[in-house]
C-alpha atoms as a PDB file:
ATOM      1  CA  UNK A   1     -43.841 -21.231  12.196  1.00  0.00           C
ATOM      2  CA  UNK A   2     -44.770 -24.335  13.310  1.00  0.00           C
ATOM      3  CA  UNK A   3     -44.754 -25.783  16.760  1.00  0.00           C
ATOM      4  CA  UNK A   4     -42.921 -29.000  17.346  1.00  0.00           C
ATOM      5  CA  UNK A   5     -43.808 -30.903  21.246  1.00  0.00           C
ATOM      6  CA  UNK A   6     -41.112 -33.339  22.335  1.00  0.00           C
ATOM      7  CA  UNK A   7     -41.795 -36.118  24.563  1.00  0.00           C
ATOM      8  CA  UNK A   8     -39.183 -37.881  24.930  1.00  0.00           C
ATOM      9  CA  UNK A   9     -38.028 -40.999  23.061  1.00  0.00           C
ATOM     10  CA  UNK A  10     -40.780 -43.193  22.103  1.00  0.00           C
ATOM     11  CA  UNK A  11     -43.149 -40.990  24.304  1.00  0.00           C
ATOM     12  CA  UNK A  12     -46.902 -40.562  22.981  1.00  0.00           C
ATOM     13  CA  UNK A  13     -48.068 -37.065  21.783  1.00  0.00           C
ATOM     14  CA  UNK A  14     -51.302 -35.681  23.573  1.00  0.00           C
ATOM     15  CA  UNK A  15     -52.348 -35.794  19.333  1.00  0.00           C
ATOM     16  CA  UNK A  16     -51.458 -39.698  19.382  1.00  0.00           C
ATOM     17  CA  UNK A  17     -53.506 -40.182  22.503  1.00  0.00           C
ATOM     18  CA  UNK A  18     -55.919 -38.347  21.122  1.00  0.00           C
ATOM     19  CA  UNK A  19     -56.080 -40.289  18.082  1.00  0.00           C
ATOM     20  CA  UNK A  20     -55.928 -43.828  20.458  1.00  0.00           C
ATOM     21  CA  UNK A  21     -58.996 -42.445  22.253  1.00  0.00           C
ATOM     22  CA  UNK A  22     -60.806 -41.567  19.389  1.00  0.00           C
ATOM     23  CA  UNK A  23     -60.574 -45.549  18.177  1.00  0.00           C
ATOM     24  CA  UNK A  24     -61.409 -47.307  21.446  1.00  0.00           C
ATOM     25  CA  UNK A  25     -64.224 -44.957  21.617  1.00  0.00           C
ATOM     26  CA  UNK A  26     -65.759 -43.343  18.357  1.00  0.00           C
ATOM     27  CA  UNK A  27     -68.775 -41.630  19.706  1.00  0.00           C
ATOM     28  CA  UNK A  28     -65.659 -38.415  20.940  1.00  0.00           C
ATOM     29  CA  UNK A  29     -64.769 -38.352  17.363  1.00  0.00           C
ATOM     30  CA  UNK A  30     -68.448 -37.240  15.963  1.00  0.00           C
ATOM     31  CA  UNK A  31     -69.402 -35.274  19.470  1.00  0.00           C
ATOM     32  CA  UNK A  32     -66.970 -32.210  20.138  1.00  0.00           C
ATOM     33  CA  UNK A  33     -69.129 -31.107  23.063  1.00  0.00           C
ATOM     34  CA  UNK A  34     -68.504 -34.901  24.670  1.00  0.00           C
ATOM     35  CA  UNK A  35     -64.990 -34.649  23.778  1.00  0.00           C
ATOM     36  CA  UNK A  36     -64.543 -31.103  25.963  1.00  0.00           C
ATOM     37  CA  UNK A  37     -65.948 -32.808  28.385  1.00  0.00           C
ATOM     38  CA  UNK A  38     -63.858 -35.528  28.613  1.00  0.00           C
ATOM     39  CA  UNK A  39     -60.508 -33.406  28.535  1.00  0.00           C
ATOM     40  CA  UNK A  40     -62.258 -31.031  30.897  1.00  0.00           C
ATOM     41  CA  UNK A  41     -62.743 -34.001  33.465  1.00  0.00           C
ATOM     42  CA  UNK A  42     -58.800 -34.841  32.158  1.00  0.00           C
ATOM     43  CA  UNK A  43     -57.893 -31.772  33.263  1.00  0.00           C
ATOM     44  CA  UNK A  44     -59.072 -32.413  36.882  1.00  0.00           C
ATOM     45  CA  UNK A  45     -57.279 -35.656  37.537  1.00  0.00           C
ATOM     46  CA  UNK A  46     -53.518 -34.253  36.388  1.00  0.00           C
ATOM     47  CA  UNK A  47     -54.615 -32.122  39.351  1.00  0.00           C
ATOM     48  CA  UNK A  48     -54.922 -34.898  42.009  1.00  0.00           C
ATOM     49  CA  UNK A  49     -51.843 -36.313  43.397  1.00  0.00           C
ATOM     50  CA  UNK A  50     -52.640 -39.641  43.444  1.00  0.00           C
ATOM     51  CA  UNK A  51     -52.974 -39.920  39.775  1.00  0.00           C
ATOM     52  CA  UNK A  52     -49.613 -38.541  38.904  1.00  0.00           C
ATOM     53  CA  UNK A  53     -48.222 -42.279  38.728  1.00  0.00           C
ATOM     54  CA  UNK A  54     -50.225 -42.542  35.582  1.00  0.00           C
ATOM     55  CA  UNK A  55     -49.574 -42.290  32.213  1.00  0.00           C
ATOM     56  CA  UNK A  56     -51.338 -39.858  29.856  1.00  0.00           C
ATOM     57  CA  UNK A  57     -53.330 -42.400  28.426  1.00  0.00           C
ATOM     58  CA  UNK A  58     -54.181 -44.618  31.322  1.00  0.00           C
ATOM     59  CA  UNK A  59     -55.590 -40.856  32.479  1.00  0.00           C
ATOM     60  CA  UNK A  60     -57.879 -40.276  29.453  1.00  0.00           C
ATOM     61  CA  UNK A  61     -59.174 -43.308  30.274  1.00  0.00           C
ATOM     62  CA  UNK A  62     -60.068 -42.910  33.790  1.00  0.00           C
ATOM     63  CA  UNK A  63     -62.194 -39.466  33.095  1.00  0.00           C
ATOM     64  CA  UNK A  64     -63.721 -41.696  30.032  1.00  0.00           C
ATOM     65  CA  UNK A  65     -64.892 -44.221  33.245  1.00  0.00           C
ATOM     66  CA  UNK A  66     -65.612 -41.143  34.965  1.00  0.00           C
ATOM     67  CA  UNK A  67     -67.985 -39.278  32.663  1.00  0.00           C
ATOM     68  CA  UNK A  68     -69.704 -42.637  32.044  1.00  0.00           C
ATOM     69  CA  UNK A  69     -71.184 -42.731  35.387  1.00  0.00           C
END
């Protein structure tokens, strides 16, 4: 069975994301530990209010910023 997510029309798939992260920034493609950590920090901000104006993307960035430091 497989699992289909919808997003709505035209809407990015957390795998598209993904895939748009892993091409601004290579380094998450070779390092799955650095990855884990960025979702893990992605993971915090969908939990703080005043980041739920953003999109998914615009997110993954900010915890990129945010591990940086």
């Amino acid at each position: 069975m497989k699992t289909i997510l919808i997003t709505g029309i035209g809407g990015l798939t957390p795998r598209s994301i993904a895939t748009i992260i892993r091409k601004k920034h290579p380094d998450y493609k070779q390092d799955y530990l650095k990855e884990k950590i960025l979702f893990a920090e992605f993971n915090k901000l969908l939990k703080q209010e005043k980041y739920l104006n953003l999109s998914l993307s615009e997110l993954l960035e900010i915890a990129h910023t945010n591990i940086q430091q």
